[in-house]
C-alpha atoms as a PDB file:
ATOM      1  CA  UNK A   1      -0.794  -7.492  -8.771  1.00  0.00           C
ATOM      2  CA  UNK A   2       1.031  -9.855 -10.552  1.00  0.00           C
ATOM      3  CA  UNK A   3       0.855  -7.938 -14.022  1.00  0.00           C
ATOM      4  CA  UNK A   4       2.643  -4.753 -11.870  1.00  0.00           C
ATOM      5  CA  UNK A   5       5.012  -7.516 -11.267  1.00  0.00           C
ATOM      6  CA  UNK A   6       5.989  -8.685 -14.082  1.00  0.00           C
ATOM      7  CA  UNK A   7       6.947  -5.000 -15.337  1.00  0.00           C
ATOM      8  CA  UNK A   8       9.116  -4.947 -13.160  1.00  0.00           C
ATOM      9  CA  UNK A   9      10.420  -8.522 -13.313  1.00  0.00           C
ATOM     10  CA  UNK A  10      11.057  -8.098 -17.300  1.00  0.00           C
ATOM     11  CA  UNK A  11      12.455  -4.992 -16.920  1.00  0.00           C
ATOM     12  CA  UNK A  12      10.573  -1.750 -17.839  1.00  0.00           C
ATOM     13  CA  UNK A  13      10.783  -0.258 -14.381  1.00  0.00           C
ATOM     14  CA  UNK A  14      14.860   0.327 -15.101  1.00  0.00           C
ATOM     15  CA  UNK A  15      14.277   1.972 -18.731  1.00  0.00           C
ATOM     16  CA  UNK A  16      14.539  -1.452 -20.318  1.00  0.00           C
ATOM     17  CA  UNK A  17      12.884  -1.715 -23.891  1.00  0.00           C
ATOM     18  CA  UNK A  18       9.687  -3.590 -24.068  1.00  0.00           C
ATOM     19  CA  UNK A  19       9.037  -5.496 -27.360  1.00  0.00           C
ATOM     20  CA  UNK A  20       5.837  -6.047 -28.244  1.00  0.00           C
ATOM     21  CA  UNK A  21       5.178  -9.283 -26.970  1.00  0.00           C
ATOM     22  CA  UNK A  22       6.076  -8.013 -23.369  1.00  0.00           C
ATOM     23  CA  UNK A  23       3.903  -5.297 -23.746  1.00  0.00           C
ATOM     24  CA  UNK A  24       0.767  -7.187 -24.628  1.00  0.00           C
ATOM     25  CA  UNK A  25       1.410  -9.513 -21.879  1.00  0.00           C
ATOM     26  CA  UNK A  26       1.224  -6.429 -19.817  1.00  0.00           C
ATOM     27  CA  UNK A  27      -1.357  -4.529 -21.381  1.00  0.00           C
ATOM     28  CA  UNK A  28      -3.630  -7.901 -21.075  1.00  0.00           C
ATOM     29  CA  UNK A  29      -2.803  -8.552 -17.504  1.00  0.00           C
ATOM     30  CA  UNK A  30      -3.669  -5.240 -16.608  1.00  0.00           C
ATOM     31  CA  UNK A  31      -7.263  -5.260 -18.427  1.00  0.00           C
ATOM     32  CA  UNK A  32      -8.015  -8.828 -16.581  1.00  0.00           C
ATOM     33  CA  UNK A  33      -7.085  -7.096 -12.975  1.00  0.00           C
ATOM     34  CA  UNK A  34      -9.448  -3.973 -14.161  1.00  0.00           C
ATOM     35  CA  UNK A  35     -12.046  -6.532 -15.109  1.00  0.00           C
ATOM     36  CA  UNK A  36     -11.790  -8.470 -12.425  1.00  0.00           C
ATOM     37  CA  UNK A  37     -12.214  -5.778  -9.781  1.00  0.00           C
ATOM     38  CA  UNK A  38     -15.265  -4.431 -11.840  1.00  0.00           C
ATOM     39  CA  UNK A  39     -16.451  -8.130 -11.303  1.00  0.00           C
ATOM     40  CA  UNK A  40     -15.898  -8.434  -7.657  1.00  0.00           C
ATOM     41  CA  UNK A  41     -17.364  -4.692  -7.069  1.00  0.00           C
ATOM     42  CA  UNK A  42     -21.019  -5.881  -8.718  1.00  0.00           C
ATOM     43  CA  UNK A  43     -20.665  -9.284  -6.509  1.00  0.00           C
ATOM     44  CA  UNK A  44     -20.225  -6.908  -3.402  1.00  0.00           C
ATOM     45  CA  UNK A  45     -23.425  -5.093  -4.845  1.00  0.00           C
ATOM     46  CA  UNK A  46     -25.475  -8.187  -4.983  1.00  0.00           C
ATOM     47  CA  UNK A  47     -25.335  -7.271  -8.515  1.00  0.00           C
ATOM     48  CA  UNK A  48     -24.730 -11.306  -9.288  1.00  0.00           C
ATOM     49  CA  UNK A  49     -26.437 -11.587 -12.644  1.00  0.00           C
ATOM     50  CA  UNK A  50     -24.433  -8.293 -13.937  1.00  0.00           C
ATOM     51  CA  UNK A  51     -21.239  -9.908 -12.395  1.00  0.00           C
ATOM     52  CA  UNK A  52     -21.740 -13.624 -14.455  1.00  0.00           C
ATOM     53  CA  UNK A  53     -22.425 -11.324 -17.648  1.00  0.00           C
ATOM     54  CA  UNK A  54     -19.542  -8.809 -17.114  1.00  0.00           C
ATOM     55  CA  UNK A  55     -17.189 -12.064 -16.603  1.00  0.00           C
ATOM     56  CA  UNK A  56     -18.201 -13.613 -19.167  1.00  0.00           C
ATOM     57  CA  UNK A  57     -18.123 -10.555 -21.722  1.00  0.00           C
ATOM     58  CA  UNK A  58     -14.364  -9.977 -19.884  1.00  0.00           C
ATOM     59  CA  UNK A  59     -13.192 -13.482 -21.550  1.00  0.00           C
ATOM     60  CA  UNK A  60     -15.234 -12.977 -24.609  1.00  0.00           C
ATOM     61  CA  UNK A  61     -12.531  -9.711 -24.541  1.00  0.00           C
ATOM     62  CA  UNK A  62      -9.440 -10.864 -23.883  1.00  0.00           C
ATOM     63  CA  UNK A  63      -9.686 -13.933 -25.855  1.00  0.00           C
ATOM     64  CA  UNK A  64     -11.041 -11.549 -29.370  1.00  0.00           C
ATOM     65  CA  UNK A  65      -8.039  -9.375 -28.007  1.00  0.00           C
ATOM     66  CA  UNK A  66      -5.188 -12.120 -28.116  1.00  0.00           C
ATOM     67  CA  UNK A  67      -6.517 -13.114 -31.365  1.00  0.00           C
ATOM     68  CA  UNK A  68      -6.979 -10.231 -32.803  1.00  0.00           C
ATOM     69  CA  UNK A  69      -3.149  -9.338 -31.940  1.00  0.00           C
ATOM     70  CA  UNK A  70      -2.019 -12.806 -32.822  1.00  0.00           C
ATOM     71  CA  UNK A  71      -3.286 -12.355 -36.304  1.00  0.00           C
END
């Protein structure tokens, strides 16, 4: 939710250019929410072993991700 936000808080919603920062920051947020409810979907399951190892690989992710985009 807050990732839909902040589109719209820095702009892109009114045809605003996004650099590229902004658009990582989005990109990122959204592939945390998408992570997250894959998460919470195998915890409803009683899938909670799959759920610790899907977290975990999900910030395994997104840190190689900033890194990788940092570089």
């Amino acid at each position: 939710m807050r990732s839909i936000l902040e589109f719209f808080r820095i702009g892109g919603a009114t045809g605003a250019q996004l650099n590229g920062d902004q658009v990582f920051y989005i990109e990122g947020a959204l592939a945390a929410v998408v992570a997250g409810l894959a998460v919470l979907v195998l915890h409803a399951m009683g899938r909670h072993g799959w759920a610790t190892l899907f977290c975990a690989a999900a910030i395994i992710a997104l840190v190689a991700w900033k890194i990788a985009v940092i570089r």
